[in-house]
Protein backbone atom coordinates (compact mmCIF):
# COMPACT_ATOMS: atom_id res chain seq x y z
CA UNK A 1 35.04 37.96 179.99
CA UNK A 2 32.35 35.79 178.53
CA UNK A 3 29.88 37.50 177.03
CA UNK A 4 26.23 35.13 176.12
CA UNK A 5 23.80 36.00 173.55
CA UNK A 6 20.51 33.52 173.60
CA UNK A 7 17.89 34.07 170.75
CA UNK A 8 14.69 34.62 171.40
CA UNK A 9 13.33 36.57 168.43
CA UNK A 10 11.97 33.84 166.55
CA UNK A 11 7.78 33.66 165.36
CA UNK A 12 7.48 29.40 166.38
CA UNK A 13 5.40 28.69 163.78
CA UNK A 14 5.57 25.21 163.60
CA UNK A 15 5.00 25.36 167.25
CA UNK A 16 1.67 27.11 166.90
CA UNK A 17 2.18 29.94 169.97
CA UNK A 18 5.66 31.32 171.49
CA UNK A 19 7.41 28.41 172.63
CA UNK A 20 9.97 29.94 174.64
CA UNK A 21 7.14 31.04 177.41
CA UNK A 22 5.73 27.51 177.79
CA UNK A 23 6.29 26.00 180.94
CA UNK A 24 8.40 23.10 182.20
CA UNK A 25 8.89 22.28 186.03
CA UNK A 26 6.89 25.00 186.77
CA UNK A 27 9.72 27.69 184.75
CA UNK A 28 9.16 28.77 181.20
CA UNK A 29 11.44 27.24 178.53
CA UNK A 30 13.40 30.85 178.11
CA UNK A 31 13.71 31.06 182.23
CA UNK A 32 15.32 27.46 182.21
CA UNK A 33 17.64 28.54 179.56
CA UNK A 34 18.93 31.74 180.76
CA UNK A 35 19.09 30.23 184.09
CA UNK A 36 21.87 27.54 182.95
CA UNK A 37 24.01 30.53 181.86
CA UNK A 38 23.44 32.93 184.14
CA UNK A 39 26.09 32.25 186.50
CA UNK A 40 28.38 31.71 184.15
CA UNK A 41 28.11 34.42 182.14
CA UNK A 42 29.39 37.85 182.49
CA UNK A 43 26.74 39.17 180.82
CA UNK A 44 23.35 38.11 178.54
CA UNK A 45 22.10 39.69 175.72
CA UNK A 46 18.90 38.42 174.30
CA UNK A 47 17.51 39.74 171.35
CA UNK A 48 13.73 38.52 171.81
CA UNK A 49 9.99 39.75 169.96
CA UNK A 50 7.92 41.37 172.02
CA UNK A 51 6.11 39.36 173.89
CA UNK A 52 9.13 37.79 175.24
CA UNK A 53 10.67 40.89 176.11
CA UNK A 54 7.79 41.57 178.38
CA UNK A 55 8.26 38.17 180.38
CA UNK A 56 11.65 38.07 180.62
CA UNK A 57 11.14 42.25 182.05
CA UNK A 58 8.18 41.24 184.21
CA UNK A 59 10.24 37.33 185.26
CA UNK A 60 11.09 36.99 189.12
CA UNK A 61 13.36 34.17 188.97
CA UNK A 62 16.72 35.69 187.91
CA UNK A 63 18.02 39.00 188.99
CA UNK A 64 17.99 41.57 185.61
CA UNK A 65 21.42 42.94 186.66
CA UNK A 66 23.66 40.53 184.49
CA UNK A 67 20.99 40.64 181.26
CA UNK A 68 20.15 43.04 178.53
CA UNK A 69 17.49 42.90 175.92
CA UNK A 70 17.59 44.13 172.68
CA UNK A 71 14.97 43.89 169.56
CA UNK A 72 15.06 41.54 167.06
CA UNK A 73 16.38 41.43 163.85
CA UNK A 74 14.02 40.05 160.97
CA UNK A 75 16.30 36.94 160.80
CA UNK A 76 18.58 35.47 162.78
CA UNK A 77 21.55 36.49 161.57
CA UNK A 78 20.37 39.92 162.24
CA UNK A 79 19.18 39.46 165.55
CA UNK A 80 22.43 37.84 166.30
CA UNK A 81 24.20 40.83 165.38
CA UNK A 82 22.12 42.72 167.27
CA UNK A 83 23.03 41.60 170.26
CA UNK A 84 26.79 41.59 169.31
CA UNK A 85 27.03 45.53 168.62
CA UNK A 86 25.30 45.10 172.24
CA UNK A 87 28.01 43.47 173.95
CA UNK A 88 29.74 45.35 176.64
CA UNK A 89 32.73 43.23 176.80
CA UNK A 90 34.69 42.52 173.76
CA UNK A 91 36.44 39.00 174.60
CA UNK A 92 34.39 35.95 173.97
CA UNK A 93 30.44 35.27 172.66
CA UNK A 94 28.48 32.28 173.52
CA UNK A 95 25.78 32.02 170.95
CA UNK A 96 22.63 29.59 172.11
CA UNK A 97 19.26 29.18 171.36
CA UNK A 98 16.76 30.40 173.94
CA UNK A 99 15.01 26.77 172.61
CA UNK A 100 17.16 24.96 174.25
CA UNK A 101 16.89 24.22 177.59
CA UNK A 102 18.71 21.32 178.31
CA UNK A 103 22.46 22.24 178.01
CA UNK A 104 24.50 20.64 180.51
CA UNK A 105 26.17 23.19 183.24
CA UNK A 106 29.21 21.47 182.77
CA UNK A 107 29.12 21.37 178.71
CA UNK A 108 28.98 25.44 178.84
CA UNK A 109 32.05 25.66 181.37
CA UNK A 110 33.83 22.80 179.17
CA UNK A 111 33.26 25.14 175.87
CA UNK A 112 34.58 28.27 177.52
CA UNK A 113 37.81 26.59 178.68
CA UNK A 114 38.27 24.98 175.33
CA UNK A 115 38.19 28.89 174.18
CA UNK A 116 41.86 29.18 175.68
CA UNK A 117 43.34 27.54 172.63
CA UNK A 118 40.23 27.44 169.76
CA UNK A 119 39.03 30.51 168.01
CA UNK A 120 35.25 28.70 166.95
CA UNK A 121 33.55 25.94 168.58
CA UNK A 122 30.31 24.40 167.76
CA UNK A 123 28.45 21.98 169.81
CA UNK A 124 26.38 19.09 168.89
CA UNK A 125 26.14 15.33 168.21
CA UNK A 126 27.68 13.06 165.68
CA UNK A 127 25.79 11.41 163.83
CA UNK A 128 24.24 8.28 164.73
CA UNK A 129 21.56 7.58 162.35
CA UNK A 130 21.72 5.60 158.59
CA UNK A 131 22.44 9.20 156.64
CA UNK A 132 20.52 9.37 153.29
CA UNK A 133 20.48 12.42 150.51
CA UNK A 134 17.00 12.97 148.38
CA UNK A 135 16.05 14.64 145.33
CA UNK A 136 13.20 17.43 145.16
CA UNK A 137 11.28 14.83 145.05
CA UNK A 138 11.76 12.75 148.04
CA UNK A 139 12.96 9.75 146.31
CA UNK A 140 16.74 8.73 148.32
CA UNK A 141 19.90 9.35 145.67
CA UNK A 142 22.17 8.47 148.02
CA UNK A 143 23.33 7.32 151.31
CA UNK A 144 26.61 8.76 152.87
CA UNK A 145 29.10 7.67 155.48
CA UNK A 146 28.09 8.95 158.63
CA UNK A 147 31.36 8.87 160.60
CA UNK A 148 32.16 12.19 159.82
CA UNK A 149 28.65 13.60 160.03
CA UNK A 150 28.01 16.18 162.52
CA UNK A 151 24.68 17.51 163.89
CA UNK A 152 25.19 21.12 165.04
CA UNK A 153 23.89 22.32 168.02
CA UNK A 154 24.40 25.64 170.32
CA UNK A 155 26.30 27.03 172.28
CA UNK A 156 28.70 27.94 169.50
CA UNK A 157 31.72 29.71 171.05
CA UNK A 158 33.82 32.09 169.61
CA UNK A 159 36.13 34.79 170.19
CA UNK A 160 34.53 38.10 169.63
CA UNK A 161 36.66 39.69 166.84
CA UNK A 162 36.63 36.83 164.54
CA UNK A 163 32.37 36.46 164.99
CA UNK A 164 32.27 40.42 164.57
CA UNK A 165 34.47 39.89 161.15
CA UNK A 166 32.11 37.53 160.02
CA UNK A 167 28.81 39.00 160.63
CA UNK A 168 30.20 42.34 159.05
CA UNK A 169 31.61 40.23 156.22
CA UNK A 170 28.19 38.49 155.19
CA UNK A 171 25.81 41.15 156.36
CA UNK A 172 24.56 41.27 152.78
CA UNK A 173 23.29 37.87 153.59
CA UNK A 174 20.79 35.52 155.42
CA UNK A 175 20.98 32.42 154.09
CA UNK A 176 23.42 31.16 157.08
CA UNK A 177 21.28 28.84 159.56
CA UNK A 178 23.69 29.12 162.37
CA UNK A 179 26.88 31.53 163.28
CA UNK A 180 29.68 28.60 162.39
CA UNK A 181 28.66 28.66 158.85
CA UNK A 182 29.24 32.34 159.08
CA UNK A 183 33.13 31.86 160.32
CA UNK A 184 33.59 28.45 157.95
CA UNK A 185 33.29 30.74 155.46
CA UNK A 186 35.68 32.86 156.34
CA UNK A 187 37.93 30.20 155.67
CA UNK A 188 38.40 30.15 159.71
CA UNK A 189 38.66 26.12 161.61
CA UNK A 190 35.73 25.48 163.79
CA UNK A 191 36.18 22.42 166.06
CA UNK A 192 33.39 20.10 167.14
CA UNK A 193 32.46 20.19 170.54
CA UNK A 194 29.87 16.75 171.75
CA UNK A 195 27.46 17.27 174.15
CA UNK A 196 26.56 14.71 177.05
CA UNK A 197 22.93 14.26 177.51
CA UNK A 198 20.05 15.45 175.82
CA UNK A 199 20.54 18.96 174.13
CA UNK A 200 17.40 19.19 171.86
CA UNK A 201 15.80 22.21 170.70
CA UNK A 202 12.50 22.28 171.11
CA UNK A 203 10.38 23.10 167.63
CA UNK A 204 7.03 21.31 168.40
CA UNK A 205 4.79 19.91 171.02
CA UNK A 206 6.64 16.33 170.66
CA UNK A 207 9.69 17.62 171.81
CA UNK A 208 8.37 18.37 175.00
């Protein structure tokens, strides 16, 4: 059973209102997003603020059956977690951000049948661009080879004991910016997963 959890809790500051409610095509970015997983899914938990809650409760263009909300946690991590003590089946967790929109159909079903053999997988892009390190100050120290640079993205994909472990392992701590970091610490492989197309998250008004 495939259980998905897509964030929604977050403030968008950078974006300057909620993000997840403005509209592409005619759908709001979070309706586009639960939309791609919908039929995939067994279930969706979304841990989402307020005024996302009250869309998603009021939206007309999925049926509620398959979706639960939940509140928000103060950070990620803790809305993550959230949602995972939410989770009605115990087998696998998608993770994804309700930011992006974008993810290929066919990218989600790939991840879940790569969960027959992997534990952890992470999506995203290698990376492409010159790769430089700066000080404090902005001034470049050094540039490193990019070949094994990888740009991680969501869905990340694991098997629901191991996330579970980690999240109760490192509740003491939010300075994890995604759920793989969580289970790499655990001393657990995560494998790479490359996405076709474009998978951005959207942060400001450019990315739109």
């Amino acid at each position: 059973m495939i259980s998905t959890i897509i964030t929604a809790g977050g403030s968008s500051v950078r974006f300057g209102e909620n993000k997840l409610l403005v509209k592409i095509d005619g759908k709001s970015v979070i309706e586009h997003t639960i939309l791609k997983f919908l039929d995939i899914s067994d279930e969706i938990i979304i841990p989402a603020n307020d005024d996302t809650r009250e869309f998603i409760e009021n939206c007309k263009s999925f049926d509620m059956n398959k979706v639960t909300l939940v509140k928000n946690g103060a950070t990620r991590r803790q809305s993550v977690y959230n949602a995972l003590l939410s989770c009605k089946f115990k087998d696998f967790v998608l993770i994804h951000d309700g930011a992006r929109p974008f993810i290929e159909k066919s990218d989600i079903l790939k991840i879940i049948y790569e969960l027959k053999t992997k534990d952890a997988i992470c999506a995203g892009k290698f990376a492409t661009d010159t790769i430089k390190i700066t000080d404090n100050g902005g001034v470049i120290v050094k540039t490193i080879e990019r070949k094994n640079v990888f740009l991680a993205q969501t869905p990340q994909a694991f098997r629901y004991d191991l996330i579970m472990e980690a999240h109760n392992k490192f509740a003491h701590r939010d300075d994890f910016t995604d759920d793989s970091g969580m289970v790499e610490e655990l001393g657990k492989k995560v494998y790479c997963f490359t996405t076709s197309g474009n998978n951005k998250k959207i942060t400001t008004r450019a990315d739109l």
